[in-house]
C-alpha atoms as a PDB file:
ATOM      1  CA  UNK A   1     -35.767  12.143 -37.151  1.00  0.00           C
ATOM      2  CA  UNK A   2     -33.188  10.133 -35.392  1.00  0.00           C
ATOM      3  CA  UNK A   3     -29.708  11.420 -35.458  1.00  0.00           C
ATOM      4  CA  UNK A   4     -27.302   8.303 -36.805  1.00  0.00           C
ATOM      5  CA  UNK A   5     -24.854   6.967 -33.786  1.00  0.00           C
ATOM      6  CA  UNK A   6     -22.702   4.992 -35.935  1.00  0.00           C
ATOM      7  CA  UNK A   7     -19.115   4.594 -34.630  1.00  0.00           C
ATOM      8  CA  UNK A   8     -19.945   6.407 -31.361  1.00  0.00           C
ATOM      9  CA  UNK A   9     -18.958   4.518 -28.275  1.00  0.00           C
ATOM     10  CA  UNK A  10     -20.421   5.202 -24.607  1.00  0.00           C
ATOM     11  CA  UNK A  11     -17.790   5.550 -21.631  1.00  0.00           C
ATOM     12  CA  UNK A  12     -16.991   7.254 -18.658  1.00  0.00           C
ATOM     13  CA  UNK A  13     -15.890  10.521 -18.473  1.00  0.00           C
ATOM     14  CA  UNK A  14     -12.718  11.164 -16.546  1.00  0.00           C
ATOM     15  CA  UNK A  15     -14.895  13.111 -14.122  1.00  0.00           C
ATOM     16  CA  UNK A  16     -16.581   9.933 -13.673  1.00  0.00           C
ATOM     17  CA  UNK A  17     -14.015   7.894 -12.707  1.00  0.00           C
ATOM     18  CA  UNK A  18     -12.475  10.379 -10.692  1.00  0.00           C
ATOM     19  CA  UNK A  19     -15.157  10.451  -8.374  1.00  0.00           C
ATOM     20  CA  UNK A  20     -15.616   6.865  -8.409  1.00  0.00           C
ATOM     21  CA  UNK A  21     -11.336   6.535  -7.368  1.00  0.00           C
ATOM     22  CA  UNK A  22     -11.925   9.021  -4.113  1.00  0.00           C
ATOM     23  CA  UNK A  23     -14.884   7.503  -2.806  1.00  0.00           C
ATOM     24  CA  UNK A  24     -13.257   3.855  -2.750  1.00  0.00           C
ATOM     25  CA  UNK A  25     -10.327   5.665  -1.284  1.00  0.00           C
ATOM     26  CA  UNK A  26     -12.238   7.176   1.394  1.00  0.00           C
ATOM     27  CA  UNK A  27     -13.785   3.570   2.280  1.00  0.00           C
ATOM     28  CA  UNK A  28     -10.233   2.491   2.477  1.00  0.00           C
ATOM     29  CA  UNK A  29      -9.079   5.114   4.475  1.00  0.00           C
ATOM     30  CA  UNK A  30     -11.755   4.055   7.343  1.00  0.00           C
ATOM     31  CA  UNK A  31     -12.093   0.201   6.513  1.00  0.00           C
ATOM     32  CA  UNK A  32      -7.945  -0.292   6.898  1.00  0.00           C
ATOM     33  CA  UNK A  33      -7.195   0.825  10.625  1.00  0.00           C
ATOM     34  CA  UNK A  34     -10.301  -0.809  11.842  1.00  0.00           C
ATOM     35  CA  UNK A  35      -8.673  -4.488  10.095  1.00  0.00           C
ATOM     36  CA  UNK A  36      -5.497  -3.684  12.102  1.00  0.00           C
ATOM     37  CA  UNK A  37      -7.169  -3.106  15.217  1.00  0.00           C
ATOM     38  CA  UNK A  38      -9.092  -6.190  14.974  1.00  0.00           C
ATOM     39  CA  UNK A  39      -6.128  -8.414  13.966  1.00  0.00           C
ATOM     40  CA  UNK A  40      -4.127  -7.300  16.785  1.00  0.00           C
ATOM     41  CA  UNK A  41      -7.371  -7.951  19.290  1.00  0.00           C
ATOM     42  CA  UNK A  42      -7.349 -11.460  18.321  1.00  0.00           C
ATOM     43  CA  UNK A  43      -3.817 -11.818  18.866  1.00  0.00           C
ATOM     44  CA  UNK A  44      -4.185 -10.316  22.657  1.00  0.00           C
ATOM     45  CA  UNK A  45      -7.350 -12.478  23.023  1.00  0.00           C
ATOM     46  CA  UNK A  46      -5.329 -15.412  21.906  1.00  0.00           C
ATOM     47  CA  UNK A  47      -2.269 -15.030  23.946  1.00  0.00           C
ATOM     48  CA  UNK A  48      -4.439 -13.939  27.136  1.00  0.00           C
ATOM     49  CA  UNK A  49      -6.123 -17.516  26.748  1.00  0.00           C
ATOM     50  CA  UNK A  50      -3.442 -19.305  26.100  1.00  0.00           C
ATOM     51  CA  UNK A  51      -1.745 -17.821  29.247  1.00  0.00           C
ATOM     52  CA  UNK A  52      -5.052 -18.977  31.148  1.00  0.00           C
ATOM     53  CA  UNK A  53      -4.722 -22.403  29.578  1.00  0.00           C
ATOM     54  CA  UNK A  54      -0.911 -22.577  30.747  1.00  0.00           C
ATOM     55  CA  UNK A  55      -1.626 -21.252  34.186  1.00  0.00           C
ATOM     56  CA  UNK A  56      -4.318 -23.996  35.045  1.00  0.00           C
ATOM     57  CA  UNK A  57      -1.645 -26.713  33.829  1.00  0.00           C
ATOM     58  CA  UNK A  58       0.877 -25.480  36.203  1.00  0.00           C
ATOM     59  CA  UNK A  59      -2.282 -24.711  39.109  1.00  0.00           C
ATOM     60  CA  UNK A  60      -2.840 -28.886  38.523  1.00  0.00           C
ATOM     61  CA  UNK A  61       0.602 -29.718  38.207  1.00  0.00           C
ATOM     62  CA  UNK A  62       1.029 -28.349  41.641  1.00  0.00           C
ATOM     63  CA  UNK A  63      -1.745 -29.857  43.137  1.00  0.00           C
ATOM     64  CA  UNK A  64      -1.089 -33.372  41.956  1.00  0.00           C
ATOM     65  CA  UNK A  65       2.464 -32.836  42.870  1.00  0.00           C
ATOM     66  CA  UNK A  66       2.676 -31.887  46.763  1.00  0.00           C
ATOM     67  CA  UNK A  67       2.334 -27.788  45.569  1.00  0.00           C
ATOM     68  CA  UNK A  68       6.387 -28.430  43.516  1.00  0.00           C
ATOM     69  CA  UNK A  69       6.768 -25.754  40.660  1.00  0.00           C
ATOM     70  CA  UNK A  70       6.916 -27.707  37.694  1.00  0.00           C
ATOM     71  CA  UNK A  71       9.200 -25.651  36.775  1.00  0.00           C
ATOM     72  CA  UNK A  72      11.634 -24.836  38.648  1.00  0.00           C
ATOM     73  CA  UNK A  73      14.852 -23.742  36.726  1.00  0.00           C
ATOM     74  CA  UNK A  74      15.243 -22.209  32.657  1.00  0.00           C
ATOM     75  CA  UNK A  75      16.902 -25.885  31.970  1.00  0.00           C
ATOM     76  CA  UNK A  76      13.868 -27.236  32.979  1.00  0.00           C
ATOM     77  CA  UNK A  77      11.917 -24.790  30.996  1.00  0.00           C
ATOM     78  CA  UNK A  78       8.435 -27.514  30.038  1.00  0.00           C
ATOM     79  CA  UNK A  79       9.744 -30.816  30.458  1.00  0.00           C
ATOM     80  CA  UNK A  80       8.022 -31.740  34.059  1.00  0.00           C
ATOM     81  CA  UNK A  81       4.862 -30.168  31.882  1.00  0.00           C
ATOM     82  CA  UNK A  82       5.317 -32.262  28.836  1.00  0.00           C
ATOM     83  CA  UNK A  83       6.467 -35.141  29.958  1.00  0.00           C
ATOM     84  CA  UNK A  84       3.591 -35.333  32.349  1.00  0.00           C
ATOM     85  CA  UNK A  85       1.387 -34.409  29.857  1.00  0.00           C
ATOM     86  CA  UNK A  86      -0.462 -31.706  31.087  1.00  0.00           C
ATOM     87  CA  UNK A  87       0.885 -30.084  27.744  1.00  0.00           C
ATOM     88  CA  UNK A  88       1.124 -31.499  24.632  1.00  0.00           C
ATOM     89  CA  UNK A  89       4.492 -29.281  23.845  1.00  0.00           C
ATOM     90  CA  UNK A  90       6.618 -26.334  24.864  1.00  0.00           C
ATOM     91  CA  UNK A  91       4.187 -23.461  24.139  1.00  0.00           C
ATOM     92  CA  UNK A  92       4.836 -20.689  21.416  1.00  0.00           C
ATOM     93  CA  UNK A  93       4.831 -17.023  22.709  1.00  0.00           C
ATOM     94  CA  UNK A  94       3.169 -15.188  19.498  1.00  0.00           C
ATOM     95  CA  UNK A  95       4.556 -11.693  21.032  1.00  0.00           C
ATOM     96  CA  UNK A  96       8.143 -12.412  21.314  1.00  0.00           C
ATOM     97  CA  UNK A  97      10.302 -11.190  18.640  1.00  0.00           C
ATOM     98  CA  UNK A  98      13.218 -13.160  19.372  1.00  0.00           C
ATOM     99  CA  UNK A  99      14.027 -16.882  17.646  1.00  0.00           C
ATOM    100  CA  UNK A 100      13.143 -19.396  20.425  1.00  0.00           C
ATOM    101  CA  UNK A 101       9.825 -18.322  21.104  1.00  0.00           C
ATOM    102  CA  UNK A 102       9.075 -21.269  23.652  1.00  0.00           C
ATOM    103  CA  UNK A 103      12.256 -20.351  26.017  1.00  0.00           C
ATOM    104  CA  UNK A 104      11.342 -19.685  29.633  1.00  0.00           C
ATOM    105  CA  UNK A 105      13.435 -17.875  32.279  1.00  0.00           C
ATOM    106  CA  UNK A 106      12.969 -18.454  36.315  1.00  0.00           C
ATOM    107  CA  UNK A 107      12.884 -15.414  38.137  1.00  0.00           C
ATOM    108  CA  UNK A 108      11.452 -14.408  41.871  1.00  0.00           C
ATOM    109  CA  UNK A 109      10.007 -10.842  40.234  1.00  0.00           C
ATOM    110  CA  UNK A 110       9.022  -9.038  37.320  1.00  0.00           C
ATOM    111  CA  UNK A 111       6.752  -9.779  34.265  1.00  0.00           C
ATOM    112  CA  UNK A 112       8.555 -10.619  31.539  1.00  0.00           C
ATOM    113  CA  UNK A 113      12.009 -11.122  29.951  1.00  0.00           C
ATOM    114  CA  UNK A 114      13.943  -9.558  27.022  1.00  0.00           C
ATOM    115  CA  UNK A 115      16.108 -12.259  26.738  1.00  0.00           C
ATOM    116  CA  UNK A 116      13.355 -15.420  26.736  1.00  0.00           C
ATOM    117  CA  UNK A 117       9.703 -15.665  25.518  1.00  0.00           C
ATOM    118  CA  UNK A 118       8.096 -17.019  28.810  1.00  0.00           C
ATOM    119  CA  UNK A 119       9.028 -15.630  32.791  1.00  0.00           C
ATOM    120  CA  UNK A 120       7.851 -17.472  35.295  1.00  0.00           C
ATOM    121  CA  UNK A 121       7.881 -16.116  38.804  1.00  0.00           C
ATOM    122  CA  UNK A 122       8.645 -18.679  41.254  1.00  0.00           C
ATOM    123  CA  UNK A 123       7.447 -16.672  44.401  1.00  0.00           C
ATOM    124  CA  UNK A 124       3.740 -16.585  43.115  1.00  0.00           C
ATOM    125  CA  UNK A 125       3.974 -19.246  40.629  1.00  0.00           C
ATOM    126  CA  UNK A 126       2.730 -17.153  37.533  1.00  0.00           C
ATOM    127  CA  UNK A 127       3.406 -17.660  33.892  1.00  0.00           C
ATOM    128  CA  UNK A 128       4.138 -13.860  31.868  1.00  0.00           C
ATOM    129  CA  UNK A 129       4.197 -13.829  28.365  1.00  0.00           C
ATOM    130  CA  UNK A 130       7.121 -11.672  27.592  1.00  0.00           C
ATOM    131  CA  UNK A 131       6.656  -8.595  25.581  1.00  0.00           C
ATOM    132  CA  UNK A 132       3.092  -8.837  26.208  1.00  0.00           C
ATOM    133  CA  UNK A 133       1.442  -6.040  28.373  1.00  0.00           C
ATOM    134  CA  UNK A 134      -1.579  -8.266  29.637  1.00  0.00           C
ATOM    135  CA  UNK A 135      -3.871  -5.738  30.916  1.00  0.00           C
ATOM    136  CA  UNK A 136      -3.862  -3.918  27.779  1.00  0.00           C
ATOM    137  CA  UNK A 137      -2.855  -6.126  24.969  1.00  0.00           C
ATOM    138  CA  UNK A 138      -0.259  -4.418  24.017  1.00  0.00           C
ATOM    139  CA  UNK A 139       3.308  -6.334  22.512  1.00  0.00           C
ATOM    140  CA  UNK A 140       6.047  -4.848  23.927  1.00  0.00           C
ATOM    141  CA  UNK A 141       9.796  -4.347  22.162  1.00  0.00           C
ATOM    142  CA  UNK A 142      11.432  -4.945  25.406  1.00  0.00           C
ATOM    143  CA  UNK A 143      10.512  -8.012  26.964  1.00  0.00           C
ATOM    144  CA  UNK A 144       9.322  -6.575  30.715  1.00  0.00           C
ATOM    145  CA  UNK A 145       5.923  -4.547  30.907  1.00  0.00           C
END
């Protein structure tokens, strides 16, 4: 004989559904940091090609232009670049946590500023990304690496 299962309902125990809540938890636990690390790959990756990008505009400017920085002082910051179009506009440093992220600073050393988002060294004529280590990717809360 069959045993009547009127007005019974089937669910999950709690047992169940603990289980269930610490395995997704686990997942998360080693899905999460490997999103983060990615994310901030693609920024690096970004930033290092758009410093490669920027670097072979001022290379051409140069070479078109009897070897004269295009830029030559901060109050000059992109114009010679614009306005000559090797770039379309000022370029955005993704890195730098201050307002102006296109502002550029002239200096004969270092590799980066804390007070503008682009350095550019006039005695080797190379672009930095400000708070931007380059060989390893990492954003800096300074400005110099």
């Amino acid at each position: 004989m069959r045993k009547a299962t009127k007005g019974l309902k089937k669910a999950f125990t709690l047992v169940e559904i603990l289980i269930v809540v610490v395995i997704l938890g686990i997942l998360a636990a080693i899905v999460i940091p490997q999103f983060t690390n990615a994310t901030q790959d693609a920024q690096a990756g970004n930033l290092r090609a758009q410093l490669a990008s920027l670097q072979n505009q001022v290379e051409l400017f140069r070479a078109r232009n009897n070897n004269t920085a295009p830029i030559t002082t901060a109050a000059a910051n992109w114009t010679a670049l614009v306005s000559g179009n090797y770039i379309k506009a000022a370029p955005s440093n993704p890195a730098s946590s201050l307002a102006d992220k296109t502002s550029i600073s002239v200096a004969a050393t270092g590799t980066g500023s804390a007070s503008t988002s682009w350095l550019y060294r006039s005695d080797t004529n190379t672009l930095f990304a400000s708070f931007f280590n380059e060989s390893t990717g990492a954003v800096t809360t300074t400005g110099t690496d």
